[in-house]
C-alpha atoms as a PDB file:
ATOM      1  CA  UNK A   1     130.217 -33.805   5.439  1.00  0.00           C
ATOM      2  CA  UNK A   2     128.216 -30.658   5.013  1.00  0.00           C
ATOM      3  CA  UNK A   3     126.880 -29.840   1.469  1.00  0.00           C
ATOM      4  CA  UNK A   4     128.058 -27.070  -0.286  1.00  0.00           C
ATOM      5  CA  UNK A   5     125.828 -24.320  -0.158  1.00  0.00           C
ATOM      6  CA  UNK A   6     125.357 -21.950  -3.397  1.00  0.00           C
ATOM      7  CA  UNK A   7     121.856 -19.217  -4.124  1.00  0.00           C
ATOM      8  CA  UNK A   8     121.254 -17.893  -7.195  1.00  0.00           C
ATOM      9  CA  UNK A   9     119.879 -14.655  -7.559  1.00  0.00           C
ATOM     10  CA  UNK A  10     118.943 -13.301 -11.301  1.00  0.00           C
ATOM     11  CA  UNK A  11     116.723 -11.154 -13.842  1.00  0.00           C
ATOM     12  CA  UNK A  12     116.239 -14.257 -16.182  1.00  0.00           C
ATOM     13  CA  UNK A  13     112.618 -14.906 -14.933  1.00  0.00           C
ATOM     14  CA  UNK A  14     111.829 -18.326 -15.336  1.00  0.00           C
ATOM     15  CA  UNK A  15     110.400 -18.413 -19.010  1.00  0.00           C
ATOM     16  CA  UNK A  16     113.588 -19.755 -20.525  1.00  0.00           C
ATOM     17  CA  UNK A  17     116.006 -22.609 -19.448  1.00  0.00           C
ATOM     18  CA  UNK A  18     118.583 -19.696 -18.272  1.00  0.00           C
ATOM     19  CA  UNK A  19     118.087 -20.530 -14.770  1.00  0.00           C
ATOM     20  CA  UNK A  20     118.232 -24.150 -15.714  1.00  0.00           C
ATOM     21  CA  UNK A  21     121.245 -24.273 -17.084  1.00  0.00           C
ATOM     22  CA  UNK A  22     123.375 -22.800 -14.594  1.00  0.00           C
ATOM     23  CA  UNK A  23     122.028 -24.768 -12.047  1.00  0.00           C
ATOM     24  CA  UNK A  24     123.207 -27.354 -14.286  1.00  0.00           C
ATOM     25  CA  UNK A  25     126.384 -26.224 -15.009  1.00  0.00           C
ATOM     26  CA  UNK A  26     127.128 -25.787 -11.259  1.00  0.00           C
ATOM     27  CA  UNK A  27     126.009 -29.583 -10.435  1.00  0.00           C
ATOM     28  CA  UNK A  28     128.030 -30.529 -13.081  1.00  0.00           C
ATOM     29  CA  UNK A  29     131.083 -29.167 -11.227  1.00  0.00           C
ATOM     30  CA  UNK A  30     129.763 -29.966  -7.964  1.00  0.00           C
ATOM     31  CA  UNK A  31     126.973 -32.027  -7.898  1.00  0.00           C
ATOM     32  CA  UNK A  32     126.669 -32.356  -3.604  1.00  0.00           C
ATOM     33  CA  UNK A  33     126.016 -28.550  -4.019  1.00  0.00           C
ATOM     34  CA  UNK A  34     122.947 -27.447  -2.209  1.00  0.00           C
ATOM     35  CA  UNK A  35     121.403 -24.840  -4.849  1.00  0.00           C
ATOM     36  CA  UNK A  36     118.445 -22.417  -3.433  1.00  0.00           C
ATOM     37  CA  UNK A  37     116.805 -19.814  -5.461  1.00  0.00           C
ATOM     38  CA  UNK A  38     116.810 -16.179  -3.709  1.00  0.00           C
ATOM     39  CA  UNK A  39     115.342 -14.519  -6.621  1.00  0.00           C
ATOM     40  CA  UNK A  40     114.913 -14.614 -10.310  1.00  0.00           C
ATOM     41  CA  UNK A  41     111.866 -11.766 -10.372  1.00  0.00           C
ATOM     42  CA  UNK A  42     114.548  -8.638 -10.202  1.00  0.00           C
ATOM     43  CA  UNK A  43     113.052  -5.946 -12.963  1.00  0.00           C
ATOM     44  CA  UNK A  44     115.319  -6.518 -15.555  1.00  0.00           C
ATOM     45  CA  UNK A  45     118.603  -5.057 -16.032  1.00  0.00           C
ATOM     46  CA  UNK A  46     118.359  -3.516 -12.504  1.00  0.00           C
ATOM     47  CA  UNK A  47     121.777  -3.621 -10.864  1.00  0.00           C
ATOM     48  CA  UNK A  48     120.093  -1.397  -8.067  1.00  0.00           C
ATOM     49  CA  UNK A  49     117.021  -3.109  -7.474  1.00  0.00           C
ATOM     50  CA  UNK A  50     119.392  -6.514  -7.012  1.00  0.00           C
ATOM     51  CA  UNK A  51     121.689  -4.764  -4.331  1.00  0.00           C
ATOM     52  CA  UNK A  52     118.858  -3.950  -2.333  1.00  0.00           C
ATOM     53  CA  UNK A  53     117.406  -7.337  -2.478  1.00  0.00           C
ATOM     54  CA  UNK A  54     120.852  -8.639  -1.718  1.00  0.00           C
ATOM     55  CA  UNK A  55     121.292  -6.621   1.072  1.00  0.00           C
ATOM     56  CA  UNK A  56     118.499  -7.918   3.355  1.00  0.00           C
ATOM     57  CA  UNK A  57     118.496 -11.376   1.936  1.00  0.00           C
ATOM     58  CA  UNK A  58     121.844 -12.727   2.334  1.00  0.00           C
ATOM     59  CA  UNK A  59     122.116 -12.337   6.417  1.00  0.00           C
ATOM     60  CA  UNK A  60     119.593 -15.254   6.507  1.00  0.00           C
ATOM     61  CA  UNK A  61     120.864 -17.455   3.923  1.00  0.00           C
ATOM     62  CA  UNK A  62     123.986 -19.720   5.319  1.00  0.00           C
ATOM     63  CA  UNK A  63     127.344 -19.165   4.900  1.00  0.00           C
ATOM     64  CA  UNK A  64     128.376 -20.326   1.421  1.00  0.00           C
ATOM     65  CA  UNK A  65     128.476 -19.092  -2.585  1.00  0.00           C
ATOM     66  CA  UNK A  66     126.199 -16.638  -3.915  1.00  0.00           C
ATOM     67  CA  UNK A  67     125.766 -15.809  -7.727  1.00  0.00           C
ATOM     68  CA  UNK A  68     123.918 -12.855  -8.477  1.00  0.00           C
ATOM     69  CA  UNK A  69     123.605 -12.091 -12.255  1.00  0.00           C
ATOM     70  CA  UNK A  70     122.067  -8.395 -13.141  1.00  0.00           C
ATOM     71  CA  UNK A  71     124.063  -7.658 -15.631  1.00  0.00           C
ATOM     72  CA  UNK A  72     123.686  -4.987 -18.391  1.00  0.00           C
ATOM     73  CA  UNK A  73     127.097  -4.738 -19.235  1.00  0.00           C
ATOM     74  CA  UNK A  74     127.526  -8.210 -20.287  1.00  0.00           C
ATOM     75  CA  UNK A  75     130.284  -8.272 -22.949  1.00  0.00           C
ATOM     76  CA  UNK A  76     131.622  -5.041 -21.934  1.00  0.00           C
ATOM     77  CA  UNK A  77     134.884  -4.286 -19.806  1.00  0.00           C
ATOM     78  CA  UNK A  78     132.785  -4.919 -16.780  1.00  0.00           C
ATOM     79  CA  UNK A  79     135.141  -7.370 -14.402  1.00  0.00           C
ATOM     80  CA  UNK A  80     133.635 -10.611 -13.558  1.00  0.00           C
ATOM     81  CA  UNK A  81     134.175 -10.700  -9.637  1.00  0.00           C
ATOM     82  CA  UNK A  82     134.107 -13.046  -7.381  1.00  0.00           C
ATOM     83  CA  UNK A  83     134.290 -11.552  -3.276  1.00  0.00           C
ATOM     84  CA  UNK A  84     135.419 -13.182   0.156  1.00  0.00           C
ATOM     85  CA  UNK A  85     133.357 -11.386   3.273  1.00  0.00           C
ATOM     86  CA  UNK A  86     134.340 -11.631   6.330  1.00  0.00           C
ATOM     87  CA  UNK A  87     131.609 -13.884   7.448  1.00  0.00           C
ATOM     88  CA  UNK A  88     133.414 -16.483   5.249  1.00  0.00           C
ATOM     89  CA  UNK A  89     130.968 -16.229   2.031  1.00  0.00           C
ATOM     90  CA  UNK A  90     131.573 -15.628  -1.409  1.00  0.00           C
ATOM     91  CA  UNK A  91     129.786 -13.474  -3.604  1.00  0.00           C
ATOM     92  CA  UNK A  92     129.936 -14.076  -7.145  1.00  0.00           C
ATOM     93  CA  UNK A  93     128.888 -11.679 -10.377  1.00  0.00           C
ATOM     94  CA  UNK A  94     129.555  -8.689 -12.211  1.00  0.00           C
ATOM     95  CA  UNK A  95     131.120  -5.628 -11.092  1.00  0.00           C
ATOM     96  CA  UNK A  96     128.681  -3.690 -11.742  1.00  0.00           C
ATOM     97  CA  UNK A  97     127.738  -2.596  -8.078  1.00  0.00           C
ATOM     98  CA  UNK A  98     125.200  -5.737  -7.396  1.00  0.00           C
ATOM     99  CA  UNK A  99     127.317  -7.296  -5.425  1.00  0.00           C
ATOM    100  CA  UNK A 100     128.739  -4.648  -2.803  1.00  0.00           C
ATOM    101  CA  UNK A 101     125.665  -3.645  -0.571  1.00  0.00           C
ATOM    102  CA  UNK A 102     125.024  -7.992   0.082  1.00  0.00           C
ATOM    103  CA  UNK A 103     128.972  -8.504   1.246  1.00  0.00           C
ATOM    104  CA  UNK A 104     128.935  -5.190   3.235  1.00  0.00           C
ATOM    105  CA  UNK A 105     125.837  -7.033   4.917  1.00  0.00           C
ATOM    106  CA  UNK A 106     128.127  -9.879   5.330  1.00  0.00           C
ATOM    107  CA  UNK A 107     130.888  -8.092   7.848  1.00  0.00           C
ATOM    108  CA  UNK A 108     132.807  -6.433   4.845  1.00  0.00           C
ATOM    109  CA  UNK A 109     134.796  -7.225   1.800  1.00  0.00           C
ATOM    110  CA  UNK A 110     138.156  -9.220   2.841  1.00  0.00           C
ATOM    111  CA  UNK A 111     139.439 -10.074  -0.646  1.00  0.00           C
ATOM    112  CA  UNK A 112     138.470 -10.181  -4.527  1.00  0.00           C
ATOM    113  CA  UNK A 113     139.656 -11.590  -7.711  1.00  0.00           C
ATOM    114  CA  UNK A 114     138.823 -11.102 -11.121  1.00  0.00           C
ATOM    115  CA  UNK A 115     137.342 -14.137 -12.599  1.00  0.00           C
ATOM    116  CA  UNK A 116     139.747 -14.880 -15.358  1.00  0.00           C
ATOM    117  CA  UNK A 117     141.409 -18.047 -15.055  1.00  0.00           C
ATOM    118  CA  UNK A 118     140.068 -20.496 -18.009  1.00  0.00           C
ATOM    119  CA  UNK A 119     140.588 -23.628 -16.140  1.00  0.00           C
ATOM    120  CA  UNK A 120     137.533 -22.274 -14.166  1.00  0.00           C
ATOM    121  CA  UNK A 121     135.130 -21.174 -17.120  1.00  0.00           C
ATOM    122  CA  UNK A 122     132.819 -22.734 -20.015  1.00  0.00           C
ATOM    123  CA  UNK A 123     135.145 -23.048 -23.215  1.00  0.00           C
ATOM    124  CA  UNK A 124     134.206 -20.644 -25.654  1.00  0.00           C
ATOM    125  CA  UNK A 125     132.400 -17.831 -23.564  1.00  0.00           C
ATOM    126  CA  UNK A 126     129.568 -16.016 -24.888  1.00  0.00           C
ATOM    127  CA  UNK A 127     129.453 -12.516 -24.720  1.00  0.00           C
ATOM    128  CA  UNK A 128     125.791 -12.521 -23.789  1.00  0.00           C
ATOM    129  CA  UNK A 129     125.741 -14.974 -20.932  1.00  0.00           C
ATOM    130  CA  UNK A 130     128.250 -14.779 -18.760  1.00  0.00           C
ATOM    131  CA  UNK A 131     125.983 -16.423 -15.882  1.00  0.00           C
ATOM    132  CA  UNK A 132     126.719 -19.662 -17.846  1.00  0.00           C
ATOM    133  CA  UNK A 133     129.871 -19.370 -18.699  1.00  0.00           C
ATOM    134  CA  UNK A 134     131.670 -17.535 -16.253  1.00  0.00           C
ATOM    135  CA  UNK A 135     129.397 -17.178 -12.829  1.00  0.00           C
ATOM    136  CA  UNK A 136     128.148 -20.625 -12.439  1.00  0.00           C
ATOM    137  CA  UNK A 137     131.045 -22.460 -13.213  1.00  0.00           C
ATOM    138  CA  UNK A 138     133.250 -20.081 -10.921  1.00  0.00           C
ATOM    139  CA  UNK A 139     130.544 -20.472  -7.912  1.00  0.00           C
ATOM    140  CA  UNK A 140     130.580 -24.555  -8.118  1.00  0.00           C
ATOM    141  CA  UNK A 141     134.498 -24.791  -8.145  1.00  0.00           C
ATOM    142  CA  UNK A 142     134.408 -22.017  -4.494  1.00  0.00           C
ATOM    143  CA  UNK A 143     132.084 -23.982  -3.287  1.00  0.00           C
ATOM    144  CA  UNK A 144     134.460 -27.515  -3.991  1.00  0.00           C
ATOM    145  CA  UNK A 145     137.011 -25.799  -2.388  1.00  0.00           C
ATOM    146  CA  UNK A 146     139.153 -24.201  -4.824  1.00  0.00           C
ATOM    147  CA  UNK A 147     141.211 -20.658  -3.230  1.00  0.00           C
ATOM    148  CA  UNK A 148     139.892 -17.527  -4.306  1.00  0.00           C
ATOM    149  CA  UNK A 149     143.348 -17.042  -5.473  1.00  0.00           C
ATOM    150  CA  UNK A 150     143.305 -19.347  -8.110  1.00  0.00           C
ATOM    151  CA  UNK A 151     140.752 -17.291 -10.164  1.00  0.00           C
ATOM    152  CA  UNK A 152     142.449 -14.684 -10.944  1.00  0.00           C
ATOM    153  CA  UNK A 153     144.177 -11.490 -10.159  1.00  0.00           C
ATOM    154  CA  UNK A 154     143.615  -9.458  -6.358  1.00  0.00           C
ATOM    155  CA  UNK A 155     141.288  -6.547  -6.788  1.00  0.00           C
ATOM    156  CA  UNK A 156     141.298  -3.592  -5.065  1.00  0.00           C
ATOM    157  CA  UNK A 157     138.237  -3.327  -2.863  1.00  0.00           C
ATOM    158  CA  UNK A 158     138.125   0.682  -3.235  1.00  0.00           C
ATOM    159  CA  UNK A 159     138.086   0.327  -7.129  1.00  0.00           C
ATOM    160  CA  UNK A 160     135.024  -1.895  -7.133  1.00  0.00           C
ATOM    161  CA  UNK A 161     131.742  -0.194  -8.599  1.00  0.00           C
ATOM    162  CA  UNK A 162     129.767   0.965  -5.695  1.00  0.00           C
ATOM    163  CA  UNK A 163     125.698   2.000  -6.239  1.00  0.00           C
ATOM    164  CA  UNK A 164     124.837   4.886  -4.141  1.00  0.00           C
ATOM    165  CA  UNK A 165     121.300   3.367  -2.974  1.00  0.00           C
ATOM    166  CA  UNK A 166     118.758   6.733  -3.053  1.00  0.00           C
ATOM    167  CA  UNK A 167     118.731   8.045   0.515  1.00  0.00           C
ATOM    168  CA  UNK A 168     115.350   8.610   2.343  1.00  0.00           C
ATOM    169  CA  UNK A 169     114.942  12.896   2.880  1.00  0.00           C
ATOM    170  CA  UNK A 170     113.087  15.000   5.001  1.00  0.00           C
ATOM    171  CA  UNK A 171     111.421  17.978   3.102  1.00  0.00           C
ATOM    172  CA  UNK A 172     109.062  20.341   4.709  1.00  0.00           C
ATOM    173  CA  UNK A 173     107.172  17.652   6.858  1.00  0.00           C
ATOM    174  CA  UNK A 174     107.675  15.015   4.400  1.00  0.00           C
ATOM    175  CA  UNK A 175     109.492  12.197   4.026  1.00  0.00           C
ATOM    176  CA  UNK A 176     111.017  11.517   0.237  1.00  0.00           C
ATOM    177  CA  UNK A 177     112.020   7.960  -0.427  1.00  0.00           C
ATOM    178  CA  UNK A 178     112.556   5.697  -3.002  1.00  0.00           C
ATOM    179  CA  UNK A 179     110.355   2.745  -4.147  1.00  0.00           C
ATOM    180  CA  UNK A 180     113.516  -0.218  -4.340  1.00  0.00           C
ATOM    181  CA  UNK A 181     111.271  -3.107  -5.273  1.00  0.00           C
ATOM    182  CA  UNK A 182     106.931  -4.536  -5.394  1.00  0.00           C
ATOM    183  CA  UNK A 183     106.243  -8.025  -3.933  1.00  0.00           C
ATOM    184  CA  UNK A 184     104.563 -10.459  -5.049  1.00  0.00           C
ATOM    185  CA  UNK A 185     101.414  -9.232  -3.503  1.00  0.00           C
ATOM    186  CA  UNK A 186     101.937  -5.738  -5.116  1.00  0.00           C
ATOM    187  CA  UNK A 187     103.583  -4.290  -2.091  1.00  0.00           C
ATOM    188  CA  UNK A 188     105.968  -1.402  -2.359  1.00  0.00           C
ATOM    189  CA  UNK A 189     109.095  -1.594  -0.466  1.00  0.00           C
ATOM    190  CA  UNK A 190     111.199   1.281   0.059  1.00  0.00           C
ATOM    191  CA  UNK A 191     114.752   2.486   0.469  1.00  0.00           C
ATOM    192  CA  UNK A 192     113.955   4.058   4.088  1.00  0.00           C
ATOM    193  CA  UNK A 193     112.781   2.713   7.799  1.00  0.00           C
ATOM    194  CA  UNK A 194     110.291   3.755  10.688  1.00  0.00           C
ATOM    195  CA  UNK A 195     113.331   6.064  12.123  1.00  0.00           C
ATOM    196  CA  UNK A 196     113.227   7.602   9.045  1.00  0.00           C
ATOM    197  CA  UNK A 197     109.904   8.655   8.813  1.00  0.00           C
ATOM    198  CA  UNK A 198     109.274   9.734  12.433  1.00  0.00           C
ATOM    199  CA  UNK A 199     112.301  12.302  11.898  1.00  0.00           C
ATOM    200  CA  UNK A 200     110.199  14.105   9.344  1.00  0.00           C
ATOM    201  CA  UNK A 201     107.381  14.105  10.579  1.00  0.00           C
ATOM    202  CA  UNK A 202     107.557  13.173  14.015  1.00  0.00           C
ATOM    203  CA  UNK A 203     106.031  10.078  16.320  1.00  0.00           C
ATOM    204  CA  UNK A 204     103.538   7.560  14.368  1.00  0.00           C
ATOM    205  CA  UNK A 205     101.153   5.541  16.032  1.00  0.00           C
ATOM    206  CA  UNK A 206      99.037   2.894  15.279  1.00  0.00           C
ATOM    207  CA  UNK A 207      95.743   4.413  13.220  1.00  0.00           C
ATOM    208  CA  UNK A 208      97.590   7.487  12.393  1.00  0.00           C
ATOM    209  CA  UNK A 209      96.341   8.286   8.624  1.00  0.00           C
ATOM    210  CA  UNK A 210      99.300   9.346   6.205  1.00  0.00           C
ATOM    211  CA  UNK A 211      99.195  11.073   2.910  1.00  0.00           C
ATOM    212  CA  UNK A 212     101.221   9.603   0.376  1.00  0.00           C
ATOM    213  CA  UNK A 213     102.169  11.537  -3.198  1.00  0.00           C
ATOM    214  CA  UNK A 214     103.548   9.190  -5.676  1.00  0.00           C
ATOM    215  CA  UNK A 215     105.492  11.089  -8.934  1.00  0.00           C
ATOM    216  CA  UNK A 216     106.932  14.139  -9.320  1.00  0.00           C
ATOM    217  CA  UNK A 217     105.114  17.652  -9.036  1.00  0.00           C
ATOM    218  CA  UNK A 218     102.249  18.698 -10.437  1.00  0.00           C
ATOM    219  CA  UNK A 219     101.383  15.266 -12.068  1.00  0.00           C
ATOM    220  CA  UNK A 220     101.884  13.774  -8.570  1.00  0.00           C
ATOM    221  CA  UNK A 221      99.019  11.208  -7.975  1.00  0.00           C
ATOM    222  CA  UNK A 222      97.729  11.207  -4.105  1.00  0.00           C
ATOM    223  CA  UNK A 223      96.083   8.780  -1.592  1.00  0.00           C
ATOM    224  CA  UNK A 224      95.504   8.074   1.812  1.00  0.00           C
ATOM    225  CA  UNK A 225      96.950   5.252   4.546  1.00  0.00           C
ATOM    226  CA  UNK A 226      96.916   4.366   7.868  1.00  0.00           C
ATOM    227  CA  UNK A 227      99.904   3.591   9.682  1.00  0.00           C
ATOM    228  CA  UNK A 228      99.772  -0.126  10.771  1.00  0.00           C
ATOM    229  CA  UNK A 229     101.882  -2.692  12.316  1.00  0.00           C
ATOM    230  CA  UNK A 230     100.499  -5.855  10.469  1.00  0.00           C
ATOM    231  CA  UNK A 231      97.690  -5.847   6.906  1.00  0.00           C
ATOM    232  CA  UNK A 232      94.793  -7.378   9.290  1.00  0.00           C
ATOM    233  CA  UNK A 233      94.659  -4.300  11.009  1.00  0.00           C
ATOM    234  CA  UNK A 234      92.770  -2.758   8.114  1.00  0.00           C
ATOM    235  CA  UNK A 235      89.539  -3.852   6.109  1.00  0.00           C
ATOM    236  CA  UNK A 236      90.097  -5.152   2.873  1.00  0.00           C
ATOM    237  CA  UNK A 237      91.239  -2.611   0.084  1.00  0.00           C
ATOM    238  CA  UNK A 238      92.389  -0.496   2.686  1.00  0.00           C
ATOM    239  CA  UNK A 239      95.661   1.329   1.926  1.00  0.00           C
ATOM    240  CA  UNK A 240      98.725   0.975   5.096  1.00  0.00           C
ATOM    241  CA  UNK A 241     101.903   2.138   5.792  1.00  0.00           C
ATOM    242  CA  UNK A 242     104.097  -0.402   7.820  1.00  0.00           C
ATOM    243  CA  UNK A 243     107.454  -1.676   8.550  1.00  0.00           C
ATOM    244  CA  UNK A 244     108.028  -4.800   6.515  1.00  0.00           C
ATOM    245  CA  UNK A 245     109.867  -8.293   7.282  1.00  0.00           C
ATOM    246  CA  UNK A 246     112.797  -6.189   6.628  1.00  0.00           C
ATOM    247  CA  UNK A 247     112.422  -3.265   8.671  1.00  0.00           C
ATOM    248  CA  UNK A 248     111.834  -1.207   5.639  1.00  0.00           C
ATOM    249  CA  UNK A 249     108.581   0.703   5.349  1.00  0.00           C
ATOM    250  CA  UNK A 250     106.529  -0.752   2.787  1.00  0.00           C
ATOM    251  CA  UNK A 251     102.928   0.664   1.042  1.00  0.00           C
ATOM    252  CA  UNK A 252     100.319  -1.930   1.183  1.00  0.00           C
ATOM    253  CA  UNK A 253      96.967  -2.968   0.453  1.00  0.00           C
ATOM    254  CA  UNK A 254      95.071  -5.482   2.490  1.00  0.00           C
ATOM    255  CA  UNK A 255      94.138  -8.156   0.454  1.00  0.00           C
ATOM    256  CA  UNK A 256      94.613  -6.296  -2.690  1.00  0.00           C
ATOM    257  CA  UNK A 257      97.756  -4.918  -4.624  1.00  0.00           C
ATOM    258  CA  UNK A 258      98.551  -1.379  -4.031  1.00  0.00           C
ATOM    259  CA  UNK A 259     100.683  -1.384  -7.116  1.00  0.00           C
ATOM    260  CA  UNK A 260      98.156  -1.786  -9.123  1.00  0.00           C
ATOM    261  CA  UNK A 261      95.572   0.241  -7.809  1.00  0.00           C
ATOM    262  CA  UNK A 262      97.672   3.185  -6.897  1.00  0.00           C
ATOM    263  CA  UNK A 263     100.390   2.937 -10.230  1.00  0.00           C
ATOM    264  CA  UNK A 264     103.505   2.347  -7.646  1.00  0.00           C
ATOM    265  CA  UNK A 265     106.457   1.241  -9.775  1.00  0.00           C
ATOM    266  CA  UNK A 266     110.026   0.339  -8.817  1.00  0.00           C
ATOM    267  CA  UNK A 267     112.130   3.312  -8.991  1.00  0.00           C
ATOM    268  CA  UNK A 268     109.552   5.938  -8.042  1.00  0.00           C
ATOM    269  CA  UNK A 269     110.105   8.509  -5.407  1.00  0.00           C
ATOM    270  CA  UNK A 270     107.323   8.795  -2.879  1.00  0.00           C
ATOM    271  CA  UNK A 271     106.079  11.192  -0.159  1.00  0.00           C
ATOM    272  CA  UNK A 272     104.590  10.727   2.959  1.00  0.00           C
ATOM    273  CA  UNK A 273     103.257  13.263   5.182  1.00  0.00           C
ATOM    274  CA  UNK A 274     100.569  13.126   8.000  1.00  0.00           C
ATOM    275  CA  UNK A 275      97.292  13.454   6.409  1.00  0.00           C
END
C-alpha cells in the first residue's frame, strides 16, 4: 500500500520543538504517513508571503495532505479549514487566505469544512497553537482516510478569505512589482514573470543592462543588472535579472546575496526599466 503523503509548511522556524511536535502529533495518528517539509522559513506572520510559496510549490509535491500554518489570527474567529481540490489533495490551515492561491494551483476548490469536530482535535486546545491542536491532528486522520465530511460543517467556497497577491504594473517604461519572498542565497523573487516585463518595456535579451529602483520616491535606492538566463553568465558580485525555477523574475547576485548588498526585503515594490 502507498504511504500517506502529508507537507508541512510553517513560520515556526526551527528554533523550537513547534515543528517537532506536529510532526509528532500527526505520526501519532498515522504513523505510515510520509511527512516532507516544504517550508518553515516564511517571514513570520505572513499569510501572503505563504500563498505565494504555496502556489508554485504544491504542483510538484504528490497528491496528498498539506498543512500550512501562517497564522496571525490564532485564537480569533478565524475558521480552521480544511479544502478538497480537484486534483484529489487536501489543504489544511487557517482561513486566513494561505491556503486559496496553493488549491487554485491544484485544479480548484471542490469542497471545504470547518475543522470542528472534537473527535478529530487535541483535548483542550490552545488558543495559541492551533497547528498542534487542530491542523496536525486534522491532516493525519485525511490522510488515514477519514471523509472530509466528518470534520465539520460545508463551507462556502466564495466566503473563504481570498489575498489579492500585488499585481505586476507597467508605469511609464517601467515595470512595478512586488518583492513576494528572498532565498536562501539572498535572491529576490517577485510577484511578476518575463511576459510581464517585456510589456513595459519591450523585448529583453540576453546582456541587456536594467535599472532597478528599490523603495518608494525620492528615498528610492538604485542599481544596475543585466538580464540573464542562468547566475554563471555574470562575474561574481555581479547584479542579474532572470526568470527563476518558477518562472518568476527574480534579482540576483552571482555568488553573493543581493539582499544584502542592495537592502531588498520581502514586501518591497521594485522598478525595472532599461538602463
Amino acid at each position: 500500500m502507498t504511504r500517506p503523503f502529508v507537507s508541512l509548511t510553517t513560520d515556526f522556524g526551527l528554533a523550537d520543538p513547534s515543528v517537532g511536535i506536529c510532526k509528532g502529533v500527526i505520526l501519532r495518528i498515522a504513523p505510515d504517513a510520509q511527512i516532507v517539509d516544504v517550508s518553515h522559513a516564511i517571514h513570520r506572520q505572513n499569510p501572503l508571503e505563504g500563498a505565494a510559496l504555496l502556489q508554485v510549490a504544491l504542483p510538484y509535491l504528490p497528491t496528498g495532505v498539506h498543512v500550512a500554518v501562517v497564522d496571525p489570527g490564532v485564537g480569533t474567529e478565524r475558521r480552521p479549514v480544511a479544502i478538497l481540490t480537484a486534483r484529489g489533495d487536501h489543504l489544511v490551515g487557517p482561513d486566513n487566505g494561505l491556503l486559496v492561491p496553493g488549491a487554485e494551483a491544484l485544479g480548484g476548490i471542490e469542497a471545504c469544512r470547518e475543522l470542528v469536530d472534537e473527535r478529530y482535535r487535541l483535548s483542550p486546545v490552545s488558543r495559541t497553537f492551533h497547528g498542534r491542536d487542530i491542523f496536525a491532528p486534522a491532516a493525519a486522520h485525511l490522510a488515514r482516510g477519514v471523509a472530509l465530511e466528518e470534520f465539520g460543517p460545508a463551507v462556502d467556497p466564495g466566503t473563504l478569505v481570498r489575498l489579492e497577491l500585488p499585481a505586476p504594473r507597467g508605469m511609464g517604461g517601467k515595470l512595478e512589482a512586488t518583492i513576494v519572498s528572498l532565498d536562501a542565497f539572498g535572491s529576490a523573487q517577485l510577484l511578476a514573470n518575463r511576459a510581464d516585463l517585456e510589456r513595459a518595456i519591450g523585448t529583453v535579451e540576453p546582456g541587456m543592462r536594467l535599472s532597478v529602483e528599490v523603495g518608494t520616491t525620492p528615498a528610492a535606492r538604485c542599481f544596475e543588472a543585466t538580464w540573464r538566463r542562468t547566475y554563471g553568465e555574470v562575474t561574481t558580485g555581479e547584479a542579474l535579472v532572470l526568470v527563476d525555477s518558477y518562472g518568476r523574475l527574480a534579482i540576483a547576485v552571482n555568488g553573493g546575496d543581493a539582499a544584502q548588498m542592495h537592502g531588498l526585503g520581502s514586501g518591497q515594490r521594485v522598478r525595472l526599466g532599461r538602463a
